[in-house]
N, C-alpha and C. Protein backbone atom coordinates (compact mmCIF):
# COMPACT_ATOMS: atom_id res chain seq x y z
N UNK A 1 38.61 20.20 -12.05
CA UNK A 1 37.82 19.05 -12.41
C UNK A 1 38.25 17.86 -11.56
N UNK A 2 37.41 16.71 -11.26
CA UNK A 2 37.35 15.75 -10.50
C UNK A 2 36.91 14.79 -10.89
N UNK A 3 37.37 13.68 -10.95
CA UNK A 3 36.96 12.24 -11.48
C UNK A 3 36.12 11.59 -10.22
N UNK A 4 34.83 11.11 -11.19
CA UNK A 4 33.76 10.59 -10.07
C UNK A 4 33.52 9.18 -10.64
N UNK A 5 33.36 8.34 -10.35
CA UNK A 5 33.27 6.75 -10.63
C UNK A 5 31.64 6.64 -10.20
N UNK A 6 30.70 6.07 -11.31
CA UNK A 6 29.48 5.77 -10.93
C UNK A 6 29.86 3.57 -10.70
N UNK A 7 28.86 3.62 -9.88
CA UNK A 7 28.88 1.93 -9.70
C UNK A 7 27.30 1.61 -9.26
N UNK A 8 26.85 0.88 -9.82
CA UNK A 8 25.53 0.17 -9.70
C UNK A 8 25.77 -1.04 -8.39
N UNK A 9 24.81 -0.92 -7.81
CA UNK A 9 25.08 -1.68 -6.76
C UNK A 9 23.81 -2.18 -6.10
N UNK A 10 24.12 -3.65 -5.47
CA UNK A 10 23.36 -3.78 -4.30
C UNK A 10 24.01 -4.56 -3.05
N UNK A 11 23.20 -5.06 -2.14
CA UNK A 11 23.96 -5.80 -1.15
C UNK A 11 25.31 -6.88 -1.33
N UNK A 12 25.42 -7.48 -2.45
CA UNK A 12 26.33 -8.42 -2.76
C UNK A 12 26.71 -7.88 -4.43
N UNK A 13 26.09 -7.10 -5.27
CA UNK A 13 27.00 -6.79 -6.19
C UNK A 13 27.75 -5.18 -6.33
N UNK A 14 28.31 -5.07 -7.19
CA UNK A 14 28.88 -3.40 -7.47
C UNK A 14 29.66 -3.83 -9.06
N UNK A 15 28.56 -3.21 -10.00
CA UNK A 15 29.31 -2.70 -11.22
C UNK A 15 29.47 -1.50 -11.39
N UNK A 16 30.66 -1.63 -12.07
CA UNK A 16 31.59 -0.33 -12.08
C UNK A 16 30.76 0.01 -14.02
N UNK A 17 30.43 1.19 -14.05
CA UNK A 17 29.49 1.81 -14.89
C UNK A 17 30.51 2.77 -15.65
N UNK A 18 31.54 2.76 -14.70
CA UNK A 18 32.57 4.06 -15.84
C UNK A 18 32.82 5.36 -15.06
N UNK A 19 34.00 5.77 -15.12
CA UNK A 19 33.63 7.20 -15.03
C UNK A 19 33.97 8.58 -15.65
N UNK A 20 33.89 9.85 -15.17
CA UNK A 20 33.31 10.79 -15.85
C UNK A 20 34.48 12.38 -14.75
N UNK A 21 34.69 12.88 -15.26
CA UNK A 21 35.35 14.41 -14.75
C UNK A 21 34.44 15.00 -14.71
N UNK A 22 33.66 15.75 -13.69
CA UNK A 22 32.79 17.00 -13.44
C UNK A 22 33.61 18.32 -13.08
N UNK A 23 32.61 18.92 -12.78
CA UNK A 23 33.25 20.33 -11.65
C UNK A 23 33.70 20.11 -10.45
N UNK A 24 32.09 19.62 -9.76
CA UNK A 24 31.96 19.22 -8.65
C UNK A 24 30.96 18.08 -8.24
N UNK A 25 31.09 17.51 -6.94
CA UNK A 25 30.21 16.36 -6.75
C UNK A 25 28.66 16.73 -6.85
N UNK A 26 28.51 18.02 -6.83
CA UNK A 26 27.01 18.44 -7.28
C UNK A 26 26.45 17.84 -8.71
N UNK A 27 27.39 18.30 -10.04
CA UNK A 27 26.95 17.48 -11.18
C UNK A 27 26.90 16.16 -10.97
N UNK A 28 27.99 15.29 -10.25
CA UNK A 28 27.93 13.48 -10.69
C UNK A 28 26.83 13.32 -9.55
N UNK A 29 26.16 13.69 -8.66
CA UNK A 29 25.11 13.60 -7.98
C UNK A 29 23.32 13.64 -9.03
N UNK A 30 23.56 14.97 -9.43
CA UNK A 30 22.98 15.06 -10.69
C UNK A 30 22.75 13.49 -11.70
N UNK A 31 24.05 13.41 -12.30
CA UNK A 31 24.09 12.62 -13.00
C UNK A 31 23.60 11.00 -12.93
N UNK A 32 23.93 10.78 -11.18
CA UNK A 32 23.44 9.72 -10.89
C UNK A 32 22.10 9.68 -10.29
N UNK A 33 21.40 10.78 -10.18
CA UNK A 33 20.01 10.81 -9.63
C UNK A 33 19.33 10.18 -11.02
N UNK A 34 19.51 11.45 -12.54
CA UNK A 34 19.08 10.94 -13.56
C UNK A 34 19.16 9.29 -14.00
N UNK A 35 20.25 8.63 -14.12
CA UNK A 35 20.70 7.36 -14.52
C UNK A 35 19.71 6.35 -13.37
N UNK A 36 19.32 7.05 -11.76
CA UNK A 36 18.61 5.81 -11.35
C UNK A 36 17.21 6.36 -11.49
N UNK A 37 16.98 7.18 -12.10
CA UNK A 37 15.27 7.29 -12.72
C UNK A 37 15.38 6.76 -13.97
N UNK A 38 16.22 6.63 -14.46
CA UNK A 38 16.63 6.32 -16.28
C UNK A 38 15.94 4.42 -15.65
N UNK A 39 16.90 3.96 -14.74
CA UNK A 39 17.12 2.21 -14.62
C UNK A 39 16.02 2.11 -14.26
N UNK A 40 14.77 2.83 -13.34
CA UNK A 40 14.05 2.72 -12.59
C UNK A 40 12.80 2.77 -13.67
N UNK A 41 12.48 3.13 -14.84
CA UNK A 41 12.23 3.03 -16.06
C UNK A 41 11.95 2.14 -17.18
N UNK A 42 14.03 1.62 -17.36
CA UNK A 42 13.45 0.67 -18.23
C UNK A 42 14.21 -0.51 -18.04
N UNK A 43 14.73 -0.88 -16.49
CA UNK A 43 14.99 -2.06 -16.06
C UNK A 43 13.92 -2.33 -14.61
N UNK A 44 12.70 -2.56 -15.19
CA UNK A 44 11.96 -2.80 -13.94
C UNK A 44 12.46 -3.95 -12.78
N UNK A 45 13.21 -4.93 -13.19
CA UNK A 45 13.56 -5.88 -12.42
C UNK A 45 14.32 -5.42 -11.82
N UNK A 46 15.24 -4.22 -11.71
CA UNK A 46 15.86 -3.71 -10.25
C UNK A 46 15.23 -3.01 -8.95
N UNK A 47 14.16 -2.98 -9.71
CA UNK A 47 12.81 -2.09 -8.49
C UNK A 47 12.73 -3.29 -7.39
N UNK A 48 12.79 -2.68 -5.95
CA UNK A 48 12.63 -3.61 -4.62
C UNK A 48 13.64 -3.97 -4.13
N UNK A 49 15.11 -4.11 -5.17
CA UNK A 49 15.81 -4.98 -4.89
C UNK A 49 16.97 -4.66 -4.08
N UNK A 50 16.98 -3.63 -3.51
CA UNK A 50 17.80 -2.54 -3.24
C UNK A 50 18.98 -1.97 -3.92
N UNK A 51 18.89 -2.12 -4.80
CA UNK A 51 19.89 -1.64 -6.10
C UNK A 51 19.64 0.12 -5.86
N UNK A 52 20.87 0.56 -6.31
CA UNK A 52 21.31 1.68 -6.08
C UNK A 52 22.49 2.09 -6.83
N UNK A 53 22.72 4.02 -7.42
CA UNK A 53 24.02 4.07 -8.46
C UNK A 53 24.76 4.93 -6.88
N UNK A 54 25.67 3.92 -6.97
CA UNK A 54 27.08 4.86 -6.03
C UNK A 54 28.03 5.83 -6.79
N UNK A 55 28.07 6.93 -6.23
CA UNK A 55 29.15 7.72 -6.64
C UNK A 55 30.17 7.67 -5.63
N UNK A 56 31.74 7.94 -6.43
CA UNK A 56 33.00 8.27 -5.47
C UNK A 56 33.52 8.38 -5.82
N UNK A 57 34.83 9.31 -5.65
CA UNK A 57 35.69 9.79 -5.64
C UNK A 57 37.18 9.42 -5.18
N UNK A 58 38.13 9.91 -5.24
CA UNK A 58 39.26 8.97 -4.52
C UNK A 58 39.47 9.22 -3.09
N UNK A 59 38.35 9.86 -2.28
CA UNK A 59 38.56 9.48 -1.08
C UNK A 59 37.12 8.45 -0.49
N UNK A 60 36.09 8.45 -1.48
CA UNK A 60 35.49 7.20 -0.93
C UNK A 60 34.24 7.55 -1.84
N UNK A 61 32.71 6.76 -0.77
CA UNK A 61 31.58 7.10 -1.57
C UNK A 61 31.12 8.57 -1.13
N UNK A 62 30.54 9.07 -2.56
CA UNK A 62 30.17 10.91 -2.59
C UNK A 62 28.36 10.99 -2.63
N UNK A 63 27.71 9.97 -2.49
CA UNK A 63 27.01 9.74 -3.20
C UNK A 63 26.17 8.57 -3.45
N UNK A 64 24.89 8.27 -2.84
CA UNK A 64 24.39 6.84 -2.99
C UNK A 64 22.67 7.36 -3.48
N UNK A 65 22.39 7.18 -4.88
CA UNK A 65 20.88 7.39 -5.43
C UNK A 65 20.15 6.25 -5.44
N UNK A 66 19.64 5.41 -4.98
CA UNK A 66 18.62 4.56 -4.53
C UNK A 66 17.31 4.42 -6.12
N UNK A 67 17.42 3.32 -6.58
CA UNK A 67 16.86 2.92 -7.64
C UNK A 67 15.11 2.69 -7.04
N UNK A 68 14.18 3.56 -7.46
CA UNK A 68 13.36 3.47 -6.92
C UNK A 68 11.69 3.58 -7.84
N UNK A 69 11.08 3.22 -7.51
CA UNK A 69 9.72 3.50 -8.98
C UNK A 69 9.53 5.00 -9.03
N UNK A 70 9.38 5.43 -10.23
CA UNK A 70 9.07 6.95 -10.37
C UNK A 70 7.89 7.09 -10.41
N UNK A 71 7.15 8.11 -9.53
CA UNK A 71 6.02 8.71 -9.39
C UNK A 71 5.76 9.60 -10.41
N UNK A 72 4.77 9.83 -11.38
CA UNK A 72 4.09 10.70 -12.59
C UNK A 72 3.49 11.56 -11.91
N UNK A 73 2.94 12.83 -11.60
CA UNK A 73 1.83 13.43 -10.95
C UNK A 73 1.19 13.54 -12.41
């Protein structure tokens, strides 16, 4: 198991969101794809803004999901 740190971010901020032990960086990838369709949802005011959930690890970032409007088909 591996400790992955999610952080919300954009050009001038980075909150630290917590983090979490997976397997591998495949789940906290996972995890942070979900969380920026989750924000992308029901914090519309981060849409455009280039806000994004970073993942990493203790050798750096694993991981950058881009907060973006979700498409319905």
């Amino acid at each position: 198991m591996a400790t992955f740190h999610f952080h919300l971010v954009d050009a001038t901020t980075d909150t630290d969101l917590g983090s979490q032990e997976y397997e591998d960086a495949v789940q906290a990838t996972e995890i942070a794809d979900s969380l920026s369709k989750r924000l992308a949802l029901e914090e519309t005011t981060l849409l455009g803004g280039g806000w994004a959930i970073v993942v990493t690890d203790q050798q750096g970032e694993v991981y950058r999901s881009d907060i973006e409007p979700v498409h319905l088909h």
